[in-house]
N, C-alpha and C. Protein backbone atom coordinates (compact mmCIF):
# COMPACT_ATOMS: atom_id res chain seq x y z
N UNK A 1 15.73 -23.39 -5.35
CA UNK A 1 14.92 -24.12 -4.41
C UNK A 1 15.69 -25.36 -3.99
N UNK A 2 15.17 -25.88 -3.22
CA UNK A 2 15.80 -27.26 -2.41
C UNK A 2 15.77 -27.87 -3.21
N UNK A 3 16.40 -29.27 -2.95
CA UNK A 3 15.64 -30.54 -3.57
C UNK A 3 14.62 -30.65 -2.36
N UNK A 4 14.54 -30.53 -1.30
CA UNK A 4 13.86 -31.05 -0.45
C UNK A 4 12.85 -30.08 -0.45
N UNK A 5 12.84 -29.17 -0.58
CA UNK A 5 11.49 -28.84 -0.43
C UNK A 5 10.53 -28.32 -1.84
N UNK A 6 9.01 -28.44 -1.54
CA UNK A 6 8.54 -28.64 -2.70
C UNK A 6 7.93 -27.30 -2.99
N UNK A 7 7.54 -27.32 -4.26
CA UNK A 7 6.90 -25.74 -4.63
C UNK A 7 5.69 -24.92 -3.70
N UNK A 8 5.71 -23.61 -3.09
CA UNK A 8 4.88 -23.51 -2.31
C UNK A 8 3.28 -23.15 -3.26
N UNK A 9 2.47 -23.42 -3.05
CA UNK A 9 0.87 -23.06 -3.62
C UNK A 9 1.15 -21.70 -3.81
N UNK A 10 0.71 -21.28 -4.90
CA UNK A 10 0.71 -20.19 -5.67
C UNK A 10 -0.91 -19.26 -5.30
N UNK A 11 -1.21 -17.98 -5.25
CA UNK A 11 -1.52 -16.90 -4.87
C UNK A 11 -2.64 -17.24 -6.92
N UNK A 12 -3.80 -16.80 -6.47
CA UNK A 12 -4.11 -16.71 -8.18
C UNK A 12 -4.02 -15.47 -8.48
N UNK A 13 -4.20 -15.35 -10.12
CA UNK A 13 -4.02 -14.43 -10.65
C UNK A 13 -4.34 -13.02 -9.89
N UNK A 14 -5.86 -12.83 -9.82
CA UNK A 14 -6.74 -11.73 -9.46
C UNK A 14 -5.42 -11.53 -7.96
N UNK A 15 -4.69 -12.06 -7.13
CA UNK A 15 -4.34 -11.62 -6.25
C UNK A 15 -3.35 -11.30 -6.43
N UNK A 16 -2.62 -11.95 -7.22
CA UNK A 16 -1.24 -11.37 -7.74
C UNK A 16 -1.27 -10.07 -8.42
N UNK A 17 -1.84 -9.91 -9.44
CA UNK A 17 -2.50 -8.48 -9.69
C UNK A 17 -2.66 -7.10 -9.20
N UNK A 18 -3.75 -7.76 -7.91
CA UNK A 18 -3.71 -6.81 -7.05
C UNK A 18 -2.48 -6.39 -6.25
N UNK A 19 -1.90 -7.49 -6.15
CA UNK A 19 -0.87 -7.22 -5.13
C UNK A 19 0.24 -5.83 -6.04
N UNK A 20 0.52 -6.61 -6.70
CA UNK A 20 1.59 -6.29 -7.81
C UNK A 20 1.05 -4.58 -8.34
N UNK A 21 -0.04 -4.04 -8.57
CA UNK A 21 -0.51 -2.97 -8.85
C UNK A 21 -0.57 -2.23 -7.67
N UNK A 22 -0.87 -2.87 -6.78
CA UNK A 22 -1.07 -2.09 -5.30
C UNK A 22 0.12 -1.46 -4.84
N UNK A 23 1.56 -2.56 -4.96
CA UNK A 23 3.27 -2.05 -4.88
C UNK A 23 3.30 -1.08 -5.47
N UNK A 24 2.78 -0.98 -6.87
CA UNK A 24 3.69 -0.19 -7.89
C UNK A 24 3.29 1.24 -7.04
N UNK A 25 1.71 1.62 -7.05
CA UNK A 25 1.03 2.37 -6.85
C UNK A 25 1.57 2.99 -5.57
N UNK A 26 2.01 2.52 -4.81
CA UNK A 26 2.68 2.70 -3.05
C UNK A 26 3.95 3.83 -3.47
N UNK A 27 5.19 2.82 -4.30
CA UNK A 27 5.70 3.20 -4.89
C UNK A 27 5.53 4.72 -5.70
N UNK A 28 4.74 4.37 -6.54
CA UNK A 28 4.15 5.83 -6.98
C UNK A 28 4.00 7.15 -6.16
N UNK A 29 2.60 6.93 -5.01
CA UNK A 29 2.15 7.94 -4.43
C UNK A 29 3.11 8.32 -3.48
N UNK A 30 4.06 7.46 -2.90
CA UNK A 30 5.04 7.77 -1.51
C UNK A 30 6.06 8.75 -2.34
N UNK A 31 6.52 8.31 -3.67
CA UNK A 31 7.66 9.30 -4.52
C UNK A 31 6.92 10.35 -4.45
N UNK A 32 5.75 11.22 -5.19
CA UNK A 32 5.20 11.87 -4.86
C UNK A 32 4.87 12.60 -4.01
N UNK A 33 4.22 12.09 -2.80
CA UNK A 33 3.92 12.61 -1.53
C UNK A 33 5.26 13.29 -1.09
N UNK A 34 6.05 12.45 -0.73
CA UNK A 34 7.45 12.84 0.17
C UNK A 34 7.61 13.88 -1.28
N UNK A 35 7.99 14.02 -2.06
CA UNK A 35 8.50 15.09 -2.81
C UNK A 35 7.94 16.48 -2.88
N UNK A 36 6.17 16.38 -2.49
CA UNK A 36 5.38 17.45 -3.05
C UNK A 36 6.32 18.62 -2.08
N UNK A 37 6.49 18.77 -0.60
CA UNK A 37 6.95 19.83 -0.08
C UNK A 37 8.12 20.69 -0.77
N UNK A 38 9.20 19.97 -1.43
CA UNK A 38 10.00 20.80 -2.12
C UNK A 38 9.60 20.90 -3.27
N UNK A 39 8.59 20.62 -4.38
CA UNK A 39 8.43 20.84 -5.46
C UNK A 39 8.21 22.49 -5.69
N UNK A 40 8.62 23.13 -6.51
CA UNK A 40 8.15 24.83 -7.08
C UNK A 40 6.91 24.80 -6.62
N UNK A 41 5.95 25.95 -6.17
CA UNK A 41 4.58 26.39 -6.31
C UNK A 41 3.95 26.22 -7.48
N UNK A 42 4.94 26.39 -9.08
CA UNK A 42 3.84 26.51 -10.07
C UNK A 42 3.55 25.12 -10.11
N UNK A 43 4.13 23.97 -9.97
CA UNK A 43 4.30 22.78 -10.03
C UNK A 43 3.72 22.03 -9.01
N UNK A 44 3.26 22.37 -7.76
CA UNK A 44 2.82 21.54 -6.66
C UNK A 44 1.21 21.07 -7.13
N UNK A 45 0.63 21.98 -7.30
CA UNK A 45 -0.80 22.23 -7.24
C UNK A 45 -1.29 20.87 -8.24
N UNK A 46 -0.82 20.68 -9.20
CA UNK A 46 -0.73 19.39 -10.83
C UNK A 46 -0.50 17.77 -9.64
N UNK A 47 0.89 18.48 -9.11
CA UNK A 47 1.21 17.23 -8.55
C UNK A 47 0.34 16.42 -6.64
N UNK A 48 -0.42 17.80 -6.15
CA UNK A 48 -0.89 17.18 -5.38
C UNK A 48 -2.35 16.85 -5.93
N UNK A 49 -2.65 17.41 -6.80
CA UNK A 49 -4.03 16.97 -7.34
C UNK A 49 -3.59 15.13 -8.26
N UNK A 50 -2.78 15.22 -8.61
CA UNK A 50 -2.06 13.75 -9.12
C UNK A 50 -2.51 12.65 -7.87
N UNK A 51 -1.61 13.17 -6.96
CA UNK A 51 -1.33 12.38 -5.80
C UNK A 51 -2.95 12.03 -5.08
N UNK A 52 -3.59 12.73 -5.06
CA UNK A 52 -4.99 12.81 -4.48
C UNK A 52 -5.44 11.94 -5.52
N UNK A 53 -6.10 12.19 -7.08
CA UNK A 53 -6.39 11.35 -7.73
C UNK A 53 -6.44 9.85 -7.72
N UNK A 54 -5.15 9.74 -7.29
CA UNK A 54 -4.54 8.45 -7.89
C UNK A 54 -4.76 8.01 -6.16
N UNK A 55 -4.32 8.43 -5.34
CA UNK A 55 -4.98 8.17 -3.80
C UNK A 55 -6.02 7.67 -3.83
N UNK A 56 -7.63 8.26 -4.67
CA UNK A 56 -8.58 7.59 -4.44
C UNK A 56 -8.50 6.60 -5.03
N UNK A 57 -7.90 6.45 -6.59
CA UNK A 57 -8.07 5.05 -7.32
C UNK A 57 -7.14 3.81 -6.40
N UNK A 58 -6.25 4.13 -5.52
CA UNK A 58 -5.77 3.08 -4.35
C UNK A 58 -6.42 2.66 -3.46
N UNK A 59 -7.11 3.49 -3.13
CA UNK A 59 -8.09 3.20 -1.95
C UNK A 59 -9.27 2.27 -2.67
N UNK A 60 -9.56 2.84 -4.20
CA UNK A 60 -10.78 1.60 -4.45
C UNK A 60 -9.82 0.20 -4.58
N UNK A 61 -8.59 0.60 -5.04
CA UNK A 61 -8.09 -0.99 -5.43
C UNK A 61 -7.85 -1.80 -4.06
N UNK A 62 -7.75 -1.13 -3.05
CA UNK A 62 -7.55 -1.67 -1.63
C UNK A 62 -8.35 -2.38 -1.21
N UNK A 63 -9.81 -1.61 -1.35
CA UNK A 63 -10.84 -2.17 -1.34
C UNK A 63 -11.78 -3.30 -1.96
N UNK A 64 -11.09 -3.38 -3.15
CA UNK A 64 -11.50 -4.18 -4.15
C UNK A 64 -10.94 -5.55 -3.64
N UNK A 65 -9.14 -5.34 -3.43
CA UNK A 65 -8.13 -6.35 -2.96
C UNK A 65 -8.53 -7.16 -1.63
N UNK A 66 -9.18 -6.24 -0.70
CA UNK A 66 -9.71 -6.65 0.70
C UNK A 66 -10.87 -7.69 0.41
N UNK A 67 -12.15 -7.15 -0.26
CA UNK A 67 -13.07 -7.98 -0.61
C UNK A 67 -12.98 -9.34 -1.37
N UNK A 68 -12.06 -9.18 -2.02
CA UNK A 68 -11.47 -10.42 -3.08
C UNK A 68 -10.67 -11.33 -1.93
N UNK A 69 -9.91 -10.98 -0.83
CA UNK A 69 -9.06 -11.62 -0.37
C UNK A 69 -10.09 -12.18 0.85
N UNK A 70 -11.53 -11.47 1.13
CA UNK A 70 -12.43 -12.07 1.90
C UNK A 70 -12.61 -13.42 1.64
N UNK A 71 -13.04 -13.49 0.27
CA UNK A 71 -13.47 -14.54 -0.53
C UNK A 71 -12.81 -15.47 -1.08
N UNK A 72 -11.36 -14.88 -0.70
CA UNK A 72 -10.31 -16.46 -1.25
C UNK A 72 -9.19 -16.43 -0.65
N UNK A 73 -9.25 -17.04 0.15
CA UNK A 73 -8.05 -17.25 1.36
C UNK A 73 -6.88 -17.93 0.70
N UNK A 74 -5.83 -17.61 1.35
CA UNK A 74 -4.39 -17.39 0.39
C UNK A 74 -4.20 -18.81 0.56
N UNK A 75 -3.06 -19.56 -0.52
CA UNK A 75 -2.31 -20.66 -0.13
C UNK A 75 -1.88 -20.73 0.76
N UNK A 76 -1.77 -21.73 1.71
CA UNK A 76 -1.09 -22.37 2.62
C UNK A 76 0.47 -22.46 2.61
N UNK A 77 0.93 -21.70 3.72
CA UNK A 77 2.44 -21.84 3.43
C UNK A 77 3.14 -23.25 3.33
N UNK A 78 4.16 -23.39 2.99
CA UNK A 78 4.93 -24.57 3.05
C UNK A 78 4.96 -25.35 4.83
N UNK A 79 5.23 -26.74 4.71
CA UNK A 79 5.39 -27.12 6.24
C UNK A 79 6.73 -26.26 6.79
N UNK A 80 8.12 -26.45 5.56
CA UNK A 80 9.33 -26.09 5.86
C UNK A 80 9.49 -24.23 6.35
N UNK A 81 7.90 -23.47 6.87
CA UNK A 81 8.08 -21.92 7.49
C UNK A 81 8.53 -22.11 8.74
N UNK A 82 8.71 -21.91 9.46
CA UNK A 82 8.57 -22.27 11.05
C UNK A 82 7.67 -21.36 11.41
N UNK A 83 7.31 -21.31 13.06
CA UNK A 83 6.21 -20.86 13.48
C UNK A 83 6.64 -19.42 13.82
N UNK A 84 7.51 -19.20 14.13
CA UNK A 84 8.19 -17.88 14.39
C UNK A 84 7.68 -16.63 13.00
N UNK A 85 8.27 -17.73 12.11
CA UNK A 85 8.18 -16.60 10.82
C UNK A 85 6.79 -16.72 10.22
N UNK A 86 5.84 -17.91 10.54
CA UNK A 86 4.89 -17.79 10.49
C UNK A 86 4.21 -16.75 10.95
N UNK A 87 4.04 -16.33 12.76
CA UNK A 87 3.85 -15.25 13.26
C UNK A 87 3.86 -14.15 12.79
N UNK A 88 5.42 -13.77 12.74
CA UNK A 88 5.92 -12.34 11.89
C UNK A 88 5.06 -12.01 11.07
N UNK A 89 5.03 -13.47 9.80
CA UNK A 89 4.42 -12.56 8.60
C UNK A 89 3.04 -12.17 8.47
N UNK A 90 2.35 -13.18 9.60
CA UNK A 90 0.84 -12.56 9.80
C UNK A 90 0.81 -11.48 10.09
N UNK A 91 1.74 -11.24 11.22
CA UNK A 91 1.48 -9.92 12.13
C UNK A 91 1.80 -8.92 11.19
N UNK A 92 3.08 -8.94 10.06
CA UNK A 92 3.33 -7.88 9.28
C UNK A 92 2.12 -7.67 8.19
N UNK A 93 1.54 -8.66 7.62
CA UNK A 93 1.02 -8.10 6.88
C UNK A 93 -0.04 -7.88 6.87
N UNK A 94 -0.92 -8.73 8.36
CA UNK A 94 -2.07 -7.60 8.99
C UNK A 94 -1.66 -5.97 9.28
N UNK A 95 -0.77 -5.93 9.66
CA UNK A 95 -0.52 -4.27 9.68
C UNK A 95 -0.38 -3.59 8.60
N UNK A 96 0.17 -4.14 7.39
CA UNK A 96 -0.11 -3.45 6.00
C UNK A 96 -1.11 -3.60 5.55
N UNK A 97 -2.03 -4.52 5.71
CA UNK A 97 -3.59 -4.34 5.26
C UNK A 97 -4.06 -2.82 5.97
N UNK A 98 -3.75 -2.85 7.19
CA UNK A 98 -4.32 -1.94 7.90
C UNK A 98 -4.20 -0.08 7.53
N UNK A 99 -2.47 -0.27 7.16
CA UNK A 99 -1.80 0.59 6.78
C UNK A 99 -2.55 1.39 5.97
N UNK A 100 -2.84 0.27 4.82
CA UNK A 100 -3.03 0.24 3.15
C UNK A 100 -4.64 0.72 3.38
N UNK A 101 -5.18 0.77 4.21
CA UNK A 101 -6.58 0.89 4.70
C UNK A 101 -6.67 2.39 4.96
N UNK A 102 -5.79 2.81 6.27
CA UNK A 102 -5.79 3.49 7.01
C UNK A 102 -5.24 5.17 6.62
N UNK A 103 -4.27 4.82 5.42
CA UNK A 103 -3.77 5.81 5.62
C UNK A 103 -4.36 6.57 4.09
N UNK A 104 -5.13 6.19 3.31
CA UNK A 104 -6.01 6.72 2.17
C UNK A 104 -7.27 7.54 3.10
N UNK A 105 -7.57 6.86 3.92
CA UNK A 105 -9.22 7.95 4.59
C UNK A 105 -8.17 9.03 5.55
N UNK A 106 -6.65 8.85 6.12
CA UNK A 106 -6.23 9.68 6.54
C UNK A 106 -5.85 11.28 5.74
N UNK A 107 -5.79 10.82 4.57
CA UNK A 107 -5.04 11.30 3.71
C UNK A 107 -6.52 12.22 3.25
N UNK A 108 -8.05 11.31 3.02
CA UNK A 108 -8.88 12.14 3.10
C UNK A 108 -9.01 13.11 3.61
N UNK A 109 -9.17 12.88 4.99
CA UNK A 109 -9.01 14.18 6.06
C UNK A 109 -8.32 15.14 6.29
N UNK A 110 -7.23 15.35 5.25
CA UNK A 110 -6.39 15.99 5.26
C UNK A 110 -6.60 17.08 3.91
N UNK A 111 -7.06 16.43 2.96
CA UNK A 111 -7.64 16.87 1.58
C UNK A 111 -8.44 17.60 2.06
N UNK A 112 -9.92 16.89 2.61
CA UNK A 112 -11.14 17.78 3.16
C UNK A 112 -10.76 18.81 3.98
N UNK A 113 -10.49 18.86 5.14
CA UNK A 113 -9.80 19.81 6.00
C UNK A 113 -8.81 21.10 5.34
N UNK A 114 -8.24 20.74 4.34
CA UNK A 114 -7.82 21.53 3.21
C UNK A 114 -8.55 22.60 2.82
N UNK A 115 -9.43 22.20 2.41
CA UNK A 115 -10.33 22.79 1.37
C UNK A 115 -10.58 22.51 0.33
N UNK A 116 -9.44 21.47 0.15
CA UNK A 116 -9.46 20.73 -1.87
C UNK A 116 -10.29 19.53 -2.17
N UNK A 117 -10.30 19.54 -3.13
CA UNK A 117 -11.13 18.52 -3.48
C UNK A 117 -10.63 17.75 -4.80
N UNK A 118 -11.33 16.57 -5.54
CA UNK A 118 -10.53 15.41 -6.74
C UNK A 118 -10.59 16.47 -7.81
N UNK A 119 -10.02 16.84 -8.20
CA UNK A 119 -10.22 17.36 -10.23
C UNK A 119 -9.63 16.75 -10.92
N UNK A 120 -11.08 16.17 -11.56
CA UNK A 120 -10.42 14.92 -12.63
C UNK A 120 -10.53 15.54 -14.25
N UNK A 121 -10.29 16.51 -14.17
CA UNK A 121 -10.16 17.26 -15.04
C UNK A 121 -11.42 17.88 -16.10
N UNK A 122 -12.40 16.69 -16.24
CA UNK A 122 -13.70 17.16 -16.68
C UNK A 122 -14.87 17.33 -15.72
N UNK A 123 -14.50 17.16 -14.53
CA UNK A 123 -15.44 17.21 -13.57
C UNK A 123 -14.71 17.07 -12.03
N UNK A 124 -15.37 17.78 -11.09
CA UNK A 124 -14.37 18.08 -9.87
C UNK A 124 -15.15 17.35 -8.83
N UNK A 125 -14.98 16.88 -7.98
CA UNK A 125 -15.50 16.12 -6.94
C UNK A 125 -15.25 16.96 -5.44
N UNK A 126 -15.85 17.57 -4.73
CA UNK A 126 -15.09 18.59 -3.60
C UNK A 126 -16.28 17.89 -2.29
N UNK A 127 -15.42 17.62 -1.09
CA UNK A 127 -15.81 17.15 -0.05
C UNK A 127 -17.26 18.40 0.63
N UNK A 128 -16.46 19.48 -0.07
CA UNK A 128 -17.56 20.72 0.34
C UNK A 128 -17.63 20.75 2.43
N UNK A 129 -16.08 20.78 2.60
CA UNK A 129 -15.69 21.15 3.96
C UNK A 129 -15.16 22.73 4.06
N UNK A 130 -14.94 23.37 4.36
CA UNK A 130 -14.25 24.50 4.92
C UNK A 130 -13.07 24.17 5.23
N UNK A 131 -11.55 24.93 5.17
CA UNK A 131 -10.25 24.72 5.34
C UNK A 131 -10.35 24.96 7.26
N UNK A 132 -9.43 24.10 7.51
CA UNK A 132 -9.44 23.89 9.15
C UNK A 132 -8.10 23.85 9.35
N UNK A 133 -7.20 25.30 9.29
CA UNK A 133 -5.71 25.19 9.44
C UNK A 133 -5.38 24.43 11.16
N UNK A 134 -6.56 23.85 11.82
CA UNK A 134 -5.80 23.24 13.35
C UNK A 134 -5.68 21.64 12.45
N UNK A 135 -6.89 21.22 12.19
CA UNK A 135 -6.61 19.90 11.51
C UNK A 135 -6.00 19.45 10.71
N UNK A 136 -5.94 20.04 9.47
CA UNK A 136 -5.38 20.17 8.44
C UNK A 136 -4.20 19.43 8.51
N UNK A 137 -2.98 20.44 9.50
CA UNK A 137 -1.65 19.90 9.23
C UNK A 137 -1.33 18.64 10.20
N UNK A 138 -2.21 18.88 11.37
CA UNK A 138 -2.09 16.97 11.81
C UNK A 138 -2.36 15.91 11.32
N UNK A 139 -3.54 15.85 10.55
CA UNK A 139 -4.06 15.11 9.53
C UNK A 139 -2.60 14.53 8.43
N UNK A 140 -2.52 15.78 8.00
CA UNK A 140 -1.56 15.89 6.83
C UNK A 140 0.15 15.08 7.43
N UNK A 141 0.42 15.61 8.60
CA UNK A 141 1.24 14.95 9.96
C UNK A 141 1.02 13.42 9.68
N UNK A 142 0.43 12.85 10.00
CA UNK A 142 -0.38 11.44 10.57
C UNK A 142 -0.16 10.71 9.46
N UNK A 143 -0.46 11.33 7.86
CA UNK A 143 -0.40 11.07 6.90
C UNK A 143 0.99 10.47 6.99
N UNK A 144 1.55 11.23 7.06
CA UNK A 144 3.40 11.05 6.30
C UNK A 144 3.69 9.97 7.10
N UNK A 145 3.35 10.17 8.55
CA UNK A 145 4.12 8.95 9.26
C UNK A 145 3.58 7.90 9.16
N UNK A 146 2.54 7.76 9.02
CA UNK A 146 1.67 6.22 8.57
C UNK A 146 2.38 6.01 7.35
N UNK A 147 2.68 6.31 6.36
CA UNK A 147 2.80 5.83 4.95
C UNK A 147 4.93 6.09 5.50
N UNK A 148 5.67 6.31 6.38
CA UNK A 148 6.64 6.22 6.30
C UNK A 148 6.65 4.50 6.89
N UNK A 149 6.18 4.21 7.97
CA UNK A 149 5.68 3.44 8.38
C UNK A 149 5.31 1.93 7.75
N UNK A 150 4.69 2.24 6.28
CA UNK A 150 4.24 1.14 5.68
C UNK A 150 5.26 0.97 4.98
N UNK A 151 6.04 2.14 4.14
CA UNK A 151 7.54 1.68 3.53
C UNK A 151 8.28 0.93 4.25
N UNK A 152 8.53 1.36 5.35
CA UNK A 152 9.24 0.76 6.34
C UNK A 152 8.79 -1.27 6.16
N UNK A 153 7.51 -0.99 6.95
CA UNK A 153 7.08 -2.85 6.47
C UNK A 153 6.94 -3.34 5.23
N UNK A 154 6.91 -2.32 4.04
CA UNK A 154 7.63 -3.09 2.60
C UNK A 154 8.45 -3.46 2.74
N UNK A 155 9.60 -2.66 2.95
CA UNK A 155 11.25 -3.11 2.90
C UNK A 155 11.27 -3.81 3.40
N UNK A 156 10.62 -4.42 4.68
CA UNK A 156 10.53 -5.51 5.36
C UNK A 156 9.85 -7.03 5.09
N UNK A 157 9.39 -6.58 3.78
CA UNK A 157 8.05 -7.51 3.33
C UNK A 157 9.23 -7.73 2.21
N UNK A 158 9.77 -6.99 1.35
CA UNK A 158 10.87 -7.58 0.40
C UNK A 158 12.35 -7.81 0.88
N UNK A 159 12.34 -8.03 1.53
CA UNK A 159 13.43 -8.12 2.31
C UNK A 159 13.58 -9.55 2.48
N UNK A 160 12.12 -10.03 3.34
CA UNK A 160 11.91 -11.64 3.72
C UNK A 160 12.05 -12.07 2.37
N UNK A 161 11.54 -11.50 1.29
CA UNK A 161 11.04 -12.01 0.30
C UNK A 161 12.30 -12.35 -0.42
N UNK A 162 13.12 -12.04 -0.31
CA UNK A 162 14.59 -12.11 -0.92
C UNK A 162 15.26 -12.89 0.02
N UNK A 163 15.43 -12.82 1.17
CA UNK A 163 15.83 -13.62 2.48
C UNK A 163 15.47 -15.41 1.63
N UNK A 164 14.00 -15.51 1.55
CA UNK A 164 13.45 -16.36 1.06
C UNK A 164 13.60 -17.30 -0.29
N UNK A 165 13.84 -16.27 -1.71
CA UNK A 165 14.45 -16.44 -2.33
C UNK A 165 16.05 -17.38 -2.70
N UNK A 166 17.18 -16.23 -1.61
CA UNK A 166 18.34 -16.20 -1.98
C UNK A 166 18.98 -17.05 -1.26
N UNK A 167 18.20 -16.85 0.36
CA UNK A 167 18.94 -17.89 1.51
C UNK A 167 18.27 -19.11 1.82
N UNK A 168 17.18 -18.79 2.28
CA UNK A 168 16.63 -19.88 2.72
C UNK A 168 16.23 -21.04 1.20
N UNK A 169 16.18 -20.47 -0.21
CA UNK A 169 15.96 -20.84 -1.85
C UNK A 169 14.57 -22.14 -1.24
N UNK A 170 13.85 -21.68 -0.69
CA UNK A 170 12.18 -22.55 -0.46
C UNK A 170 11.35 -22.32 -1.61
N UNK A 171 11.60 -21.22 -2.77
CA UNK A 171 10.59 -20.90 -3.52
C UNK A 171 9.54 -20.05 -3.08
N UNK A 172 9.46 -19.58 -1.61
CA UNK A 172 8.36 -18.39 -1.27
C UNK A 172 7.88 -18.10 -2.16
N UNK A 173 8.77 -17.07 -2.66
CA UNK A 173 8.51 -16.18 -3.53
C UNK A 173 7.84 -16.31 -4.81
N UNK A 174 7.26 -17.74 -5.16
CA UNK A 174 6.77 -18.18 -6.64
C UNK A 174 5.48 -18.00 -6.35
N UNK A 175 5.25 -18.27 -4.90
CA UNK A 175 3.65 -17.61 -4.41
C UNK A 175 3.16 -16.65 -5.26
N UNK A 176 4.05 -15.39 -5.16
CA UNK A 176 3.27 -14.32 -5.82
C UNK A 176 3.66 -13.43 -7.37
N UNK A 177 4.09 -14.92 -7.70
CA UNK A 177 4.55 -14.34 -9.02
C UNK A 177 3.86 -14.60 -10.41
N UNK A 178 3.63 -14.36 -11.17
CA UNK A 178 3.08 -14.32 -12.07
C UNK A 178 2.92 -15.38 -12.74
């Protein structure tokens, strides 16, 4: 960090949390997802029921993260952001809220339209739709590129974040650290 500039206000716990579980989880389901097409047949079926699973438990944490972030508006960036990058990072990470929103009920529609449904192993949860091979694979389509999409504005979201870190050394990054 500078001498000149001072520590930026820190993110609390409950948001760091979320945040930090929400990455891993991105992380998680995108390895997954992008992989299921070449995985073996005996092997897909475990792993898209994984991916679905753990899909809904993102979508509640999204939700959970959204409501929490209703109710407690983030620290205030440093004076030393400029307005430019101020911009950016609103604009980026309104679109990953959106993303992070958008592409779990997409991903629904794609499940339902399926024909599949959650098996959580002691009990099955099924949308109780009929398979719709026209929807299905656009759905499933829409899916991939939305969530290629949000990787894309991660790398872009750690990217600044290291930018921040390494070059500009403002301390950003203590915002959301533990």
């Amino acid at each position: 960090m500078s001498s000149s500039t001072l520590p930026a206000a820190s993110y609390d716990r409950v948001a760091i949390a979320f945040h930090w579980t929400i990455a891993v989880m991105i992380c998680f389901l995108a390895a997954v997802g992008l992989r299921l097409d070449s995985m073996p047949n005996a092997d897909k079926a475990y792993w898209v029921n994984m991916h679905v699973c753990f899909g809904l438990v993102f979508f509640l944490l999204v939700i959970g993260r959204l409501v929490w972030r209703i109710g407690h508006k983030p620290p205030p960036l440093p004076s030393s952001v400029d307005a430019f990058t101020r911009k950016t990072s609103t604009g980026v990470h309104h679109l990953m809220y959106a993303l992070i929103l958008v592409i779990p009920m997409v991903g629904f529609v794609a499940l339902a339209w399926h024909g599949r449904g959650f098996d959580f192993g002691l009990f099955k949860i099924s949308p109780g739709i009929a398979s719709n091979k026209v929807i299905y694979p656009v759905a499933e389509d829409v899916h991939g590129m939305l969530v290629y999409l949000l990787l894309a504005l991660a790398a872009l979201h750690a990217a600044a974040a290291v930018w921040h870190q390494f070059i500009r050394k403002d301390g950003l990054i203590s915002r959301m650290l533990p």
